[in-house]
Protein backbone atom coordinates (compact mmCIF):
# COMPACT_ATOMS: atom_id res chain seq x y z
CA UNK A 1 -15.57 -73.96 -99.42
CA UNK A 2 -17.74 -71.43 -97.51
CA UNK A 3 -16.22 -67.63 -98.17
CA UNK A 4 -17.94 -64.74 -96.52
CA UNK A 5 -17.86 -61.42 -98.20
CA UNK A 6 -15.30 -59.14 -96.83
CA UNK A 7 -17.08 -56.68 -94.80
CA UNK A 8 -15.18 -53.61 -96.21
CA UNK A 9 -16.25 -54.46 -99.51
CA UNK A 10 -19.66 -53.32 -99.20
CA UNK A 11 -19.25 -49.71 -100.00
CA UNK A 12 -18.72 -50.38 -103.43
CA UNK A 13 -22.29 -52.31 -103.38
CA UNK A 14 -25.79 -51.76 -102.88
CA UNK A 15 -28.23 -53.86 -101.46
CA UNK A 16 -29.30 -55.97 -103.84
CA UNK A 17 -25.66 -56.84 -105.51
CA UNK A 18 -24.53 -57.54 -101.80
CA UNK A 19 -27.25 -60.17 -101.37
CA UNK A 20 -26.53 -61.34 -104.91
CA UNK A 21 -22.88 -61.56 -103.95
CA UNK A 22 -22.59 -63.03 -100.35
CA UNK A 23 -24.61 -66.01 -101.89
CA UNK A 24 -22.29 -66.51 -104.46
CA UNK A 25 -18.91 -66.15 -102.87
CA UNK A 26 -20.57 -69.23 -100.46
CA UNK A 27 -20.42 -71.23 -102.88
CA UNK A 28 -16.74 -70.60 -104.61
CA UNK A 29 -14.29 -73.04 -104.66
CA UNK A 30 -11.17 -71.04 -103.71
CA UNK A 31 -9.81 -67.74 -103.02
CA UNK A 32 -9.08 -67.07 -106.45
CA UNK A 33 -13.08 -67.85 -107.72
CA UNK A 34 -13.72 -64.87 -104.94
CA UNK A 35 -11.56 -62.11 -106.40
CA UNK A 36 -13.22 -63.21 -109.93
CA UNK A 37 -16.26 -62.78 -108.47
CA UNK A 38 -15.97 -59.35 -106.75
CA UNK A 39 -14.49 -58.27 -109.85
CA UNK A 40 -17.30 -58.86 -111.54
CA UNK A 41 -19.22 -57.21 -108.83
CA UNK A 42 -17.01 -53.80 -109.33
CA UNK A 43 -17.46 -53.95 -113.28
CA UNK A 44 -21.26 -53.91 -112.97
CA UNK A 45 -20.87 -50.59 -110.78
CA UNK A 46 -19.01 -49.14 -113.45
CA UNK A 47 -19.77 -48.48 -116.97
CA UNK A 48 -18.15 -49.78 -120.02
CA UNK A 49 -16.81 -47.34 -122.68
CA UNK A 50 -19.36 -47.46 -124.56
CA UNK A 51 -21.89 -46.57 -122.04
CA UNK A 52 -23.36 -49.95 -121.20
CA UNK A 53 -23.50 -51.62 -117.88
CA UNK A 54 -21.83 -55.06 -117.33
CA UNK A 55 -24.75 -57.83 -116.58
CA UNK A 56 -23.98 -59.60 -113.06
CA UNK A 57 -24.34 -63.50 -113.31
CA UNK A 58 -22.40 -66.22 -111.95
CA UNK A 59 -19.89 -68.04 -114.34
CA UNK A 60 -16.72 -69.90 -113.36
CA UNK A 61 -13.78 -67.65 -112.19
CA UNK A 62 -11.83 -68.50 -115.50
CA UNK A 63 -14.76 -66.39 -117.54
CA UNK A 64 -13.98 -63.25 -115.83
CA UNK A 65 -10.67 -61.01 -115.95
CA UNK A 66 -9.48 -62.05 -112.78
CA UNK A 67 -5.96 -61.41 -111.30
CA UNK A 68 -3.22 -63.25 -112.42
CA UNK A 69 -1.39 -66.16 -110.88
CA UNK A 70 1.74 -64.00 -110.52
CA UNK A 71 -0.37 -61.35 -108.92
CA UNK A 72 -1.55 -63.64 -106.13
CA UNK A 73 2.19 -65.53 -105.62
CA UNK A 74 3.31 -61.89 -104.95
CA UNK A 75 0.96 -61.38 -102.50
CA UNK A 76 0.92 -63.65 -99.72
CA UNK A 77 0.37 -61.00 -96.92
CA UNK A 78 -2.45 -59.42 -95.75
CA UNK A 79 -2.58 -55.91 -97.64
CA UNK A 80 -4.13 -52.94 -95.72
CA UNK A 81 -5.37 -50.06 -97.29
CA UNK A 82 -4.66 -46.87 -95.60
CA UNK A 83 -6.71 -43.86 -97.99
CA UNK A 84 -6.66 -40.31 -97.55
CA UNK A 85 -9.23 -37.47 -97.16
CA UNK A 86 -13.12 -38.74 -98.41
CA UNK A 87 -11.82 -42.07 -98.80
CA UNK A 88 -10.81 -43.73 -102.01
CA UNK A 89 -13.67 -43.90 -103.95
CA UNK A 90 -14.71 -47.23 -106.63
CA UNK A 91 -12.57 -45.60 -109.27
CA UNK A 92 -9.64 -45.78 -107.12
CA UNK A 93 -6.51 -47.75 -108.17
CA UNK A 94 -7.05 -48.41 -103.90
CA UNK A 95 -10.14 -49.71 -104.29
CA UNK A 96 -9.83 -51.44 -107.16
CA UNK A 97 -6.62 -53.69 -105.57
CA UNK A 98 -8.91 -54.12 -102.81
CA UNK A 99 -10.97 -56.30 -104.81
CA UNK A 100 -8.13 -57.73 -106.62
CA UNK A 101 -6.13 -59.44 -103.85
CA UNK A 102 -8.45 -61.47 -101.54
CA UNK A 103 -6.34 -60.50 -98.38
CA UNK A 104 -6.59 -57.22 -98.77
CA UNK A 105 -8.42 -54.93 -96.54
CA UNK A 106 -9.23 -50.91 -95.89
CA UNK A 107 -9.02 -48.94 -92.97
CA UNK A 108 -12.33 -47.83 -91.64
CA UNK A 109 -12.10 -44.35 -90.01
CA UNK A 110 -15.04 -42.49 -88.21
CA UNK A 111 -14.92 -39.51 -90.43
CA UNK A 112 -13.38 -39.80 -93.84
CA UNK A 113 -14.19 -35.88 -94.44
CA UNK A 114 -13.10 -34.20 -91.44
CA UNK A 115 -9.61 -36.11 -90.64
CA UNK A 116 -8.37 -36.06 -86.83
CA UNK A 117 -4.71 -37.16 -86.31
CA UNK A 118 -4.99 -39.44 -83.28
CA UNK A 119 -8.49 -41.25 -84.55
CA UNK A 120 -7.11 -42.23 -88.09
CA UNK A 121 -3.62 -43.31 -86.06
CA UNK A 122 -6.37 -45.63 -84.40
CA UNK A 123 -8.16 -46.39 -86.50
CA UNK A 124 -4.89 -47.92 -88.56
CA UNK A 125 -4.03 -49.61 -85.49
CA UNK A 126 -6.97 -50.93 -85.44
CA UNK A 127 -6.77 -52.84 -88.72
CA UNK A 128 -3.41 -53.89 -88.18
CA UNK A 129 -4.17 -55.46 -84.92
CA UNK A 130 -7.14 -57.48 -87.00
CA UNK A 131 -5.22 -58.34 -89.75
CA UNK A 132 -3.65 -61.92 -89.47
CA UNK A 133 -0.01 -62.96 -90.97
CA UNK A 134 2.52 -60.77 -92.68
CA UNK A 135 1.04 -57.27 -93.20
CA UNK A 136 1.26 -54.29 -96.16
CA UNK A 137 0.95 -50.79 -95.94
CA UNK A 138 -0.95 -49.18 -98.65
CA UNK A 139 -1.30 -45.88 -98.49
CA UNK A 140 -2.43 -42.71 -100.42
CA UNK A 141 -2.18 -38.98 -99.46
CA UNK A 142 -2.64 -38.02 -96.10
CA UNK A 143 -2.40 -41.92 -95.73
CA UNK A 144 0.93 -41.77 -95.87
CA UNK A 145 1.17 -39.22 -92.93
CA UNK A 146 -1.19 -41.39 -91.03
CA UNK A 147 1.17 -44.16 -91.48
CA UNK A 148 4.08 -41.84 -90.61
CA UNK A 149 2.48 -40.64 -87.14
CA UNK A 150 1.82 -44.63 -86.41
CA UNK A 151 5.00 -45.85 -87.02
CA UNK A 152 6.38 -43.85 -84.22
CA UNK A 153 4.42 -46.38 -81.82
CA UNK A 154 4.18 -49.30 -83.94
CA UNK A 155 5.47 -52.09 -82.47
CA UNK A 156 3.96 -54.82 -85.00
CA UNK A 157 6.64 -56.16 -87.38
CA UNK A 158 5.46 -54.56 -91.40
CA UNK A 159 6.83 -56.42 -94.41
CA UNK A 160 6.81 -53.27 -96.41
CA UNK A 161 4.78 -50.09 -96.88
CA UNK A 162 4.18 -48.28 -100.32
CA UNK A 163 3.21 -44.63 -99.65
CA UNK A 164 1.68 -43.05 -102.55
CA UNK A 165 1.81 -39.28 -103.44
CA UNK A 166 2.14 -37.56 -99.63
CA UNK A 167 0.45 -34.39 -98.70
CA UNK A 168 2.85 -31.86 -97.48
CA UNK A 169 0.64 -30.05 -94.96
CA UNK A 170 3.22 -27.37 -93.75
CA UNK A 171 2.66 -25.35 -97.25
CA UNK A 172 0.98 -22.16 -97.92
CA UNK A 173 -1.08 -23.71 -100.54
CA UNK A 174 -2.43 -26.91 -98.71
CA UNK A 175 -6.63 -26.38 -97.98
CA UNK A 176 -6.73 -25.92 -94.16
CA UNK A 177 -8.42 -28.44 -91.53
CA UNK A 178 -6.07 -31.13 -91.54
CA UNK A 179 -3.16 -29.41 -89.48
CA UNK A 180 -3.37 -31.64 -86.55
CA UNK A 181 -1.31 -34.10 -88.80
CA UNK A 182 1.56 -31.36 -88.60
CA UNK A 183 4.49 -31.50 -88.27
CA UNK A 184 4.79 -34.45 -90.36
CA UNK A 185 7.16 -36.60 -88.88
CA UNK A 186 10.97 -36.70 -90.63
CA UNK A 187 11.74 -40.40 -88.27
CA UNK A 188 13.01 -43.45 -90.20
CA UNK A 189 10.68 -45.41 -90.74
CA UNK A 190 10.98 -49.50 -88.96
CA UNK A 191 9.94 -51.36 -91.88
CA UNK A 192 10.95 -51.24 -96.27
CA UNK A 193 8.75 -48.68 -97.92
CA UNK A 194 8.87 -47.11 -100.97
CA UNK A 195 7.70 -43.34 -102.14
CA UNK A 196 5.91 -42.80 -104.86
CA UNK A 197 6.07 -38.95 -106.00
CA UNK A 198 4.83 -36.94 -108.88
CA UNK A 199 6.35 -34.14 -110.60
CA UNK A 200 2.56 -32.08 -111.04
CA UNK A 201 1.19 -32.58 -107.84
CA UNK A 202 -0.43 -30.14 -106.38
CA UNK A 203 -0.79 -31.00 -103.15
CA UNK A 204 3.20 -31.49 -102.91
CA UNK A 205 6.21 -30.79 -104.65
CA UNK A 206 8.34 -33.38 -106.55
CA UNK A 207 11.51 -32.39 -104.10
CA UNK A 208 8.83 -32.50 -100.72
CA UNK A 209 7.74 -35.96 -101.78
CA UNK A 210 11.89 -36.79 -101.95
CA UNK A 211 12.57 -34.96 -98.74
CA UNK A 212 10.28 -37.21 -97.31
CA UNK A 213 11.94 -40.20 -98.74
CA UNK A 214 15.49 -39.34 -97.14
CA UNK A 215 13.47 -38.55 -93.59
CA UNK A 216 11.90 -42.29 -94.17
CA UNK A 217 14.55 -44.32 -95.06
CA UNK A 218 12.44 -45.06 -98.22
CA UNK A 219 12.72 -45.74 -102.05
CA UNK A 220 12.10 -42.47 -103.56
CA UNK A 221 10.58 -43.34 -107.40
CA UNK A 222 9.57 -40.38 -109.66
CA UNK A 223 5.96 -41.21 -111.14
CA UNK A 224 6.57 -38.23 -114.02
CA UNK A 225 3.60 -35.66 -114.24
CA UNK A 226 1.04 -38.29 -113.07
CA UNK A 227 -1.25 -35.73 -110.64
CA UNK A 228 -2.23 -37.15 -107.44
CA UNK A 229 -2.01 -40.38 -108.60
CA UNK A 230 -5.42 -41.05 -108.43
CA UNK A 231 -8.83 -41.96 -110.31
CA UNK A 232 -8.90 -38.10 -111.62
CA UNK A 233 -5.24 -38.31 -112.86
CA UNK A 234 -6.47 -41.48 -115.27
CA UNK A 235 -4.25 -43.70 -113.30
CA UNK A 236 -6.78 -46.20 -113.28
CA UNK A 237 -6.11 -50.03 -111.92
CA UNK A 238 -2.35 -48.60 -112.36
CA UNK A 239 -0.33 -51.37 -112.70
CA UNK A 240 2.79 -49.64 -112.46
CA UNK A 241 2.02 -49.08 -108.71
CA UNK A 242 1.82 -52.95 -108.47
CA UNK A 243 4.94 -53.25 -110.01
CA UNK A 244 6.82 -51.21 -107.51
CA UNK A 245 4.45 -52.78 -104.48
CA UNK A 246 6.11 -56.07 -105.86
CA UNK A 247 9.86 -55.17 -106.30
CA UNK A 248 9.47 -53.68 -102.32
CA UNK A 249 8.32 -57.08 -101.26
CA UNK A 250 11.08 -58.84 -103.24
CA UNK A 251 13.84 -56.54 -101.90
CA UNK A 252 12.24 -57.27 -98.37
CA UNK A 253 12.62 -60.87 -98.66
CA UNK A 254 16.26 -60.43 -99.52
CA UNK A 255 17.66 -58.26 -96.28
């Protein structure tokens, strides 16, 4: 089975691991030897507890911590990745599912920094017109906004979206530059999604994150004091979030 390294991937690798990689993903046997492998890939980028790096070398898929066979059943579609401001970095529960599910894939935008409104609408369209099959929206921050402003032209059926900790750009307190994403829009949304909010966040209060919700049509789920559910808020892989990514899909399948 010949498997080419996803393209988004690379940003979590330099040069050398990439070469390493791309030759070794040729050679896997399935889909499930791939996400073993670019797990393997991410764990070398990051250090252990103690310090240490992890050695990269190719063993069989079973050897590494791979994802689980109920992780994979669950997802059959194509996830996409929708990240707000600077990107998610390697850290990120995002990035970290991106390696986990091998149909999984991120949204490039022009300029992760300095968002514009109608280029990160694109640039989501963009991977949503790439993206084969059933898709799901994953999105954090002003991801979720960006996913709001595109579902008011979407016209490509979504089997769910999860939208993770939205910014509420209309307050006082929000760091300008981003206010082209304003007003957020209050529509109901097309598609099952799900809101994940968090009762210390400071880029949007607990009852903002439910207003948005009601506006939606969504799930609204309370995430406690969790931050911006993020890499700097210790949320880590956060398998909770996959959880409630799952129980979406399964409520989808059932209306």
């Amino acid at each position: 089975m010949t498997v080419k390294l996803q393209r988004q991937d690379q940003f979590l690798l330099d040069a050398g691991i990439l070469d390493q990689l791309e030759s070794l993903t040729a050679n896997a046997a399935n889909d499930t030897e791939v996400a073993a492998l670019r797990l393997g890939a991410r764990r070398l980028m990051m250090p252990d507890r103690m310090g240490a790096s992890f050695k990269f070398s190719y063993r069989k898929s079973e050897e590494f911590a791979h994802p689980s066979d109920r992780s994979h059943k669950f997802m059959s579609a194509t996830m996409i990745i929708v990240p707000g401001v600077n990107n998610s970095g390697p850290e990120h529960w995002q990035s970290i599912w991106q390696l986990k599910y091998p149909r999984a894939l991120r949204v490039e935008q022009d300029d992760w920094d300095l968002p514009e409104r109608d280029a990160w609408v694109a640039g989501l369209s963009r991977a949503v017109n790439s993206a084969d099959g059933e898709l799901v929206l994953v999105a954090h921050s002003l991801g979720c906004l960006t996913v709001a402003h595109w579902a008011l032209g979407a016209e490509r059926p979504i089997k769910g979206a999860l939208l993770v900790a939205p910014v509420d750009l209309e307050t006082p307190d929000y760091p300008p530059g981003v206010g082209c994403f304003t007003p957020t829009p209050m529509n109901k949304l097309s598609f099952p999604s799900t809101v994940v909010g968090s009762s210390d966040d400071g880029y949007c209060s607990l009852a903002r994150s439910e207003e948005f919700a009601r506006a939606w049509g969504s799930r609204f789920v309370n995430a406690g004091p969790s931050g911006h559910i993020n890499a700097a808020a210790g949320r880590g892989e956060w398998p909770e979030g996959e959880e409630l990514l799952r129980e979406l899909l399964q409520h989808g399948e059932k209306t």
